[in-house]
Each structure stands twice: as structure tokens, then as C-alpha cells.
N, C-alpha and C. Protein backbone atom coordinates (compact mmCIF):
# COMPACT_ATOMS: atom_id res chain seq x y z
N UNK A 1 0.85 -1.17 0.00
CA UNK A 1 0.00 0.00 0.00
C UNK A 1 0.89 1.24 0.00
N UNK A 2 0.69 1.71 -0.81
CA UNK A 2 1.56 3.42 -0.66
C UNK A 2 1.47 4.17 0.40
N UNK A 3 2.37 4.72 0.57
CA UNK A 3 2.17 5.85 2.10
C UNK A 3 1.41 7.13 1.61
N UNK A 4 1.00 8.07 2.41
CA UNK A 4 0.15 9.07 2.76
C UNK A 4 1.25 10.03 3.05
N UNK A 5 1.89 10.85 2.39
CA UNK A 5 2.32 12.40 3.23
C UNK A 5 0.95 13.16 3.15
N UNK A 6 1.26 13.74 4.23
CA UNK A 6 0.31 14.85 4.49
C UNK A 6 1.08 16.21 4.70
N UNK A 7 0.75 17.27 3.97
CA UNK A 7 1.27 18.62 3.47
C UNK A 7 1.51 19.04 5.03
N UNK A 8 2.82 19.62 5.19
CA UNK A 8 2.95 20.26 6.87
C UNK A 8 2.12 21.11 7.61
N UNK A 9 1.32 21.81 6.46
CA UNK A 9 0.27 22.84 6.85
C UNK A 9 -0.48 23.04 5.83
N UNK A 10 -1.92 23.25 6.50
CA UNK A 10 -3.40 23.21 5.77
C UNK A 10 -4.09 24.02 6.17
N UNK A 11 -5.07 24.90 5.08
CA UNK A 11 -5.91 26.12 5.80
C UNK A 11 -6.85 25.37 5.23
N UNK A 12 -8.27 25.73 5.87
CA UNK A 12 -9.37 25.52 5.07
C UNK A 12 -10.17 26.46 4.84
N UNK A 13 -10.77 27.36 4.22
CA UNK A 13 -11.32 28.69 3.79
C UNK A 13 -13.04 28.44 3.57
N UNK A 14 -13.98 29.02 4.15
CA UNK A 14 -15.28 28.82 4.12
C UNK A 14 -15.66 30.59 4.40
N UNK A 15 -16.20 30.68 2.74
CA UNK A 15 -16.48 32.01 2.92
C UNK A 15 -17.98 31.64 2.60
N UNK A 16 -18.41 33.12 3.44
CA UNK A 16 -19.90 33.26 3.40
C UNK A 16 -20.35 34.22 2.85
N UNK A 17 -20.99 34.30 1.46
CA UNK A 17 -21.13 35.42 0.46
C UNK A 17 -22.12 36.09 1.25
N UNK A 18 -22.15 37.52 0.89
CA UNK A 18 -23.53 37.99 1.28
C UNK A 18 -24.23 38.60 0.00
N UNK A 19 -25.30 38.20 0.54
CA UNK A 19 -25.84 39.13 -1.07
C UNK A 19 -26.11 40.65 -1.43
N UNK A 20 -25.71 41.30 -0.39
CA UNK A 20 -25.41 42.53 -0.86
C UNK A 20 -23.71 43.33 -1.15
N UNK A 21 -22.89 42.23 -1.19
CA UNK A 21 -21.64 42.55 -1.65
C UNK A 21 -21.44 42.81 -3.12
N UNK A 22 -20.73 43.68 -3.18
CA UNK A 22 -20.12 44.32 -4.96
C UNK A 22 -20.17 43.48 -6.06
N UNK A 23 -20.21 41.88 -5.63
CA UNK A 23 -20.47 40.89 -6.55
C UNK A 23 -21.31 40.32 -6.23
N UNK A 24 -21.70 39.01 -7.04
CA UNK A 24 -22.77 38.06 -6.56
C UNK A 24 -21.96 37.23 -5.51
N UNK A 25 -23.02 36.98 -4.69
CA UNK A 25 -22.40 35.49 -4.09
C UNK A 25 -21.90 34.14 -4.88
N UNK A 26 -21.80 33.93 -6.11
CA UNK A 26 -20.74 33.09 -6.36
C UNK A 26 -19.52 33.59 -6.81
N UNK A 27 -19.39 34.74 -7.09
CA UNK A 27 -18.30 35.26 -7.51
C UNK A 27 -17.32 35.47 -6.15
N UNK A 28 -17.91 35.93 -5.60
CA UNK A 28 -17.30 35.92 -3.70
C UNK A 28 -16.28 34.86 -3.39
N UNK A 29 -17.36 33.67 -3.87
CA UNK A 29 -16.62 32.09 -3.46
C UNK A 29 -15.88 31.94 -4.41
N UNK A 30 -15.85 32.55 -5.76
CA UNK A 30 -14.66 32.11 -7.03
C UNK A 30 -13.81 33.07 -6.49
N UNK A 31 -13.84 34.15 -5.79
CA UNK A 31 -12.66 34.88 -5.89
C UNK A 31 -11.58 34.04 -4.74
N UNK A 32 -12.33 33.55 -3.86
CA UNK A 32 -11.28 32.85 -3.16
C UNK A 32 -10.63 31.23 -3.90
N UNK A 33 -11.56 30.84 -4.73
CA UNK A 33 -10.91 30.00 -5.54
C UNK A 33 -9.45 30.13 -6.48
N UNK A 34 -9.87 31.36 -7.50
CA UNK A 34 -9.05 32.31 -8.13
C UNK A 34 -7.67 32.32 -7.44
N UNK A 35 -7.83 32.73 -6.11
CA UNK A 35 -6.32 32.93 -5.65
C UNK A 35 -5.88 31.98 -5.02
N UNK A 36 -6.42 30.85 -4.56
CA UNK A 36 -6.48 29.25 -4.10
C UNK A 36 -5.11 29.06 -5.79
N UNK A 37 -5.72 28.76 -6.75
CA UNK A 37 -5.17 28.32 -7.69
C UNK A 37 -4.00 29.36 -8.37
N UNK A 38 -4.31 30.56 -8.07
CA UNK A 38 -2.97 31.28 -8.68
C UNK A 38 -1.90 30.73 -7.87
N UNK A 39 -1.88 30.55 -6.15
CA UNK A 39 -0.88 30.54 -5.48
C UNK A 39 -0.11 29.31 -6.17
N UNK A 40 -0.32 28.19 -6.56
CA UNK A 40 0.26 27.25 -7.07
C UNK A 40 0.27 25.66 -5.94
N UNK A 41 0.00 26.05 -4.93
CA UNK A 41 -0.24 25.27 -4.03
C UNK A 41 -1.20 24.00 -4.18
N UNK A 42 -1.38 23.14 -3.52
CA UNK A 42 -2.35 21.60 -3.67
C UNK A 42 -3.35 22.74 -3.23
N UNK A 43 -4.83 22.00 -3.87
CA UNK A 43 -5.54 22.84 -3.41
C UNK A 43 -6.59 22.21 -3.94
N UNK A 44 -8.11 22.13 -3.05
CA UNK A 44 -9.56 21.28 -3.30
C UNK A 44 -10.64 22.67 -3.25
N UNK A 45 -11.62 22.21 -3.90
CA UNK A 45 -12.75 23.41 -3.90
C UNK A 45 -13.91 22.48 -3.82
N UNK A 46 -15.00 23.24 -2.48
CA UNK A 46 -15.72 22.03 -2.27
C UNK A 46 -17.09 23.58 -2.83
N UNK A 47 -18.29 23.33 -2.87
CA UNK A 47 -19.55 24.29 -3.06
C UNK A 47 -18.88 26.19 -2.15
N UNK A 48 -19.12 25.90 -1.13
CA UNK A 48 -18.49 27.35 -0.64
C UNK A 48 -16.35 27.41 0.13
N UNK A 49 -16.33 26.09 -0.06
CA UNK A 49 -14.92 26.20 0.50
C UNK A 49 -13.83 25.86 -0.03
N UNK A 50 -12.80 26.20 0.57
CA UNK A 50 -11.38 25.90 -0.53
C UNK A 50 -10.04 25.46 -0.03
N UNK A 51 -9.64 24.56 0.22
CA UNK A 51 -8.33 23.80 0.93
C UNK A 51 -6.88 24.17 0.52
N UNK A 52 -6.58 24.43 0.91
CA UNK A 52 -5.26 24.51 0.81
C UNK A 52 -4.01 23.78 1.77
N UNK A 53 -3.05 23.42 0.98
CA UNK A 53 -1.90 22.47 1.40
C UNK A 53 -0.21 22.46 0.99
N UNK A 54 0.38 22.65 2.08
CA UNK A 54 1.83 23.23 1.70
C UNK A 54 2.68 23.69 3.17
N UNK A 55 3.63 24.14 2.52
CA UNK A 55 4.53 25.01 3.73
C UNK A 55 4.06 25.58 4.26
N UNK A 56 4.46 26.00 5.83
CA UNK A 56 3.79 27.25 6.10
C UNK A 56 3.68 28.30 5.88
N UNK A 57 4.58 29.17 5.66
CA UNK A 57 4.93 30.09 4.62
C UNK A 57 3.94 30.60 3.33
N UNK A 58 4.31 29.38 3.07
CA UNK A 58 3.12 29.71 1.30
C UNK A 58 1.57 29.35 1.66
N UNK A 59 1.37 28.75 2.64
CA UNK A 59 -0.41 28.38 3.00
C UNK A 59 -0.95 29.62 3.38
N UNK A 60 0.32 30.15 4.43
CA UNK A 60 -0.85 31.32 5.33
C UNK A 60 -0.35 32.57 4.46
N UNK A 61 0.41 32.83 3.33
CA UNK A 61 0.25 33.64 2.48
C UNK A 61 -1.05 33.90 1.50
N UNK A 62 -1.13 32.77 1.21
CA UNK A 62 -2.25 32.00 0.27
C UNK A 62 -3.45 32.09 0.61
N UNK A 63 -3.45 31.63 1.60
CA UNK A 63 -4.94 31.83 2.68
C UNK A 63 -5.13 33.44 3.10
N UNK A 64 -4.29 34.51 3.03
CA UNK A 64 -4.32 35.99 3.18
C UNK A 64 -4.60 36.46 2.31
N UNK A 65 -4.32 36.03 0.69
CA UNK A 65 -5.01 36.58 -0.45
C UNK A 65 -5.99 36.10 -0.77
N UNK A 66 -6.38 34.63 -0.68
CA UNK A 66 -7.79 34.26 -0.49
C UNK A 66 -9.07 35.11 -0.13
N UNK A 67 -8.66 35.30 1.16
CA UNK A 67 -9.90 35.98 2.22
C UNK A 67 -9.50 37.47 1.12
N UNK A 68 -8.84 38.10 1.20
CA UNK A 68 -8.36 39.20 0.92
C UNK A 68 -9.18 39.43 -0.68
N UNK A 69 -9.20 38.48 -1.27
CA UNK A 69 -9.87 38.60 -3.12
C UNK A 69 -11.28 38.51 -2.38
N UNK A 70 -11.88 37.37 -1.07
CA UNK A 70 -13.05 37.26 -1.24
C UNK A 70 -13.87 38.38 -0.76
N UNK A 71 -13.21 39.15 0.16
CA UNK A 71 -13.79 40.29 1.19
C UNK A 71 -14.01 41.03 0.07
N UNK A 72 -12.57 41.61 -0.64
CA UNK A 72 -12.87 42.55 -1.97
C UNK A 72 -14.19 42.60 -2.76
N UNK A 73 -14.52 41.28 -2.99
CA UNK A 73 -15.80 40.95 -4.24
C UNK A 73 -17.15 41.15 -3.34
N UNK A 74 -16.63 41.34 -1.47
CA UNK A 74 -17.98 41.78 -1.36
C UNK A 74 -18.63 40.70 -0.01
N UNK A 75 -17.60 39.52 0.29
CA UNK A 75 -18.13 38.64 1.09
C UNK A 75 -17.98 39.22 2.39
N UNK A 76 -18.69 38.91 3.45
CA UNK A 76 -18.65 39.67 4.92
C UNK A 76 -17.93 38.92 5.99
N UNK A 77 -18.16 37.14 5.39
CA UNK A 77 -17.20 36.57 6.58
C UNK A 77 -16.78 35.66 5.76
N UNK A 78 -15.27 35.34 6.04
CA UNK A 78 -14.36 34.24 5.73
C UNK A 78 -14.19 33.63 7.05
N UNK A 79 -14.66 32.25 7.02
CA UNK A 79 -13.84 30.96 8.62
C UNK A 79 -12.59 30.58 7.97
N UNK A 80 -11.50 30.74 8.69
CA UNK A 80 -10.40 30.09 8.50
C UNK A 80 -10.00 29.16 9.17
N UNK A 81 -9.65 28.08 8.80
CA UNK A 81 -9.16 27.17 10.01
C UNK A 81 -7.60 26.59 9.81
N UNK A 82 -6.80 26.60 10.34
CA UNK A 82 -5.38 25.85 9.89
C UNK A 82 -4.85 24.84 11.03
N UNK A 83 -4.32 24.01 10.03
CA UNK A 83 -4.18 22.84 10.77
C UNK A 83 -2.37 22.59 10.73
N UNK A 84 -1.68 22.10 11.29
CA UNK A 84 -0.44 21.74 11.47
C UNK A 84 -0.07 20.71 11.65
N UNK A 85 0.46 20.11 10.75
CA UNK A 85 1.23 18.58 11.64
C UNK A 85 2.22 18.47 12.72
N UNK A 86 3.08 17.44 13.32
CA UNK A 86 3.68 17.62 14.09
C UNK A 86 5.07 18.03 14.05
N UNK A 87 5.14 17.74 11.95
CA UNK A 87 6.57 18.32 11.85
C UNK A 87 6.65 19.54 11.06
N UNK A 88 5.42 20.45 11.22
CA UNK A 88 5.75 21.40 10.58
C UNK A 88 6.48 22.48 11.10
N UNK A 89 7.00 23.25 10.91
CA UNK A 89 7.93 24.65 11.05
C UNK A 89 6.29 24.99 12.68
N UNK A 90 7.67 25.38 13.35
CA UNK A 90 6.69 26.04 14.65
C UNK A 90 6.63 27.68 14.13
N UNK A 91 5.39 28.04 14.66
CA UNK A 91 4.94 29.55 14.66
C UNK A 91 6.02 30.00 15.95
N UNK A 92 6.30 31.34 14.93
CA UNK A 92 6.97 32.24 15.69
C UNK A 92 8.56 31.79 15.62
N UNK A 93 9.05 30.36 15.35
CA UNK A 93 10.39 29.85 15.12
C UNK A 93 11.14 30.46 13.96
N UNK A 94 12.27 30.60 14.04
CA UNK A 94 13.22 31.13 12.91
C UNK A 94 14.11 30.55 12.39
């Protein structure tokens, strides 16, 4: 059976369009897609949410332009959640 890596760090992005933002509410949720896929990172798109997987570095960059394209188009709340394995780079370490 093949092994499983799992990416050192994972955001998961669940934005909540509103419908009175500058765009429609699906455009809200594509804009965080949009920058999901520019970053270059592994990355899943589920109906309103969007995964991301990688370094830490490049996730929580990634995940900052995310929210950042979706707020723009008009959405009111982004949930972020990030997850860490046990060997990823510690926060705040140099």
C-alpha cells in the first residue's frame, strides 16, 4: 500500500457570500478560488470552500489573499481554520 504524506500545513477557507456585496455570491466564493489556484499550491474546492496544502509560509500567504480577493468581491465573513502537523515549522520559530 503506498504511504500518505500529508502537506505540513493546511488552511481551510469557508467564505460566506452575502448578497449585498459588490459581486454576486458566487463570484465571492470564485474569488477565493481564483487565488487558491494562482498561489500554485495543492488545493480542493468544495460548493463554498477551498483547501489549501503546503509550507507554512506559502499556506498562510495563500490563505491571506484568499480571504483578501473574497472580502474585496464583497463577502462579509471568511472561517479560516489551519491545521499543522507535528513536523511542521513552529509559529513564531526562525
Amino acid at each position: 500500500m503506498p504511504g500518505y504524506n500529508r502537506a505540513p500545513v493546511s488552511a481551510e477557507l469557508t467564505v460566506v457570500p452575502s448578497p449585498q456585496g459588490r459581486e454576486s455570491p458566487k463570484a465571492q466564493v470564485e474569488a477565493a478560488r481564483r487565488a487558491a489556484s494562482a498561489s500554485g499550491l495543492a488545493h480542493e474546492s468544495g460548493p463554498d470552500s477551498t483547501l489549501l496544502a503546503g509550507g507554512r509560509s506559502e499556506v498562510l500567504e495563500a490563505a491571506f489573499k484568499a480571504v483578501e480577493a473574497s472580502l474585496d468581491a464583497g463577502a462579509h465573513i471568511v472561517r479560516v481554520k489551519v491545521e499543522a502537523t507535528e513536523d511542521a515549522d513552529r509559529f513564531g520559530a526562525r
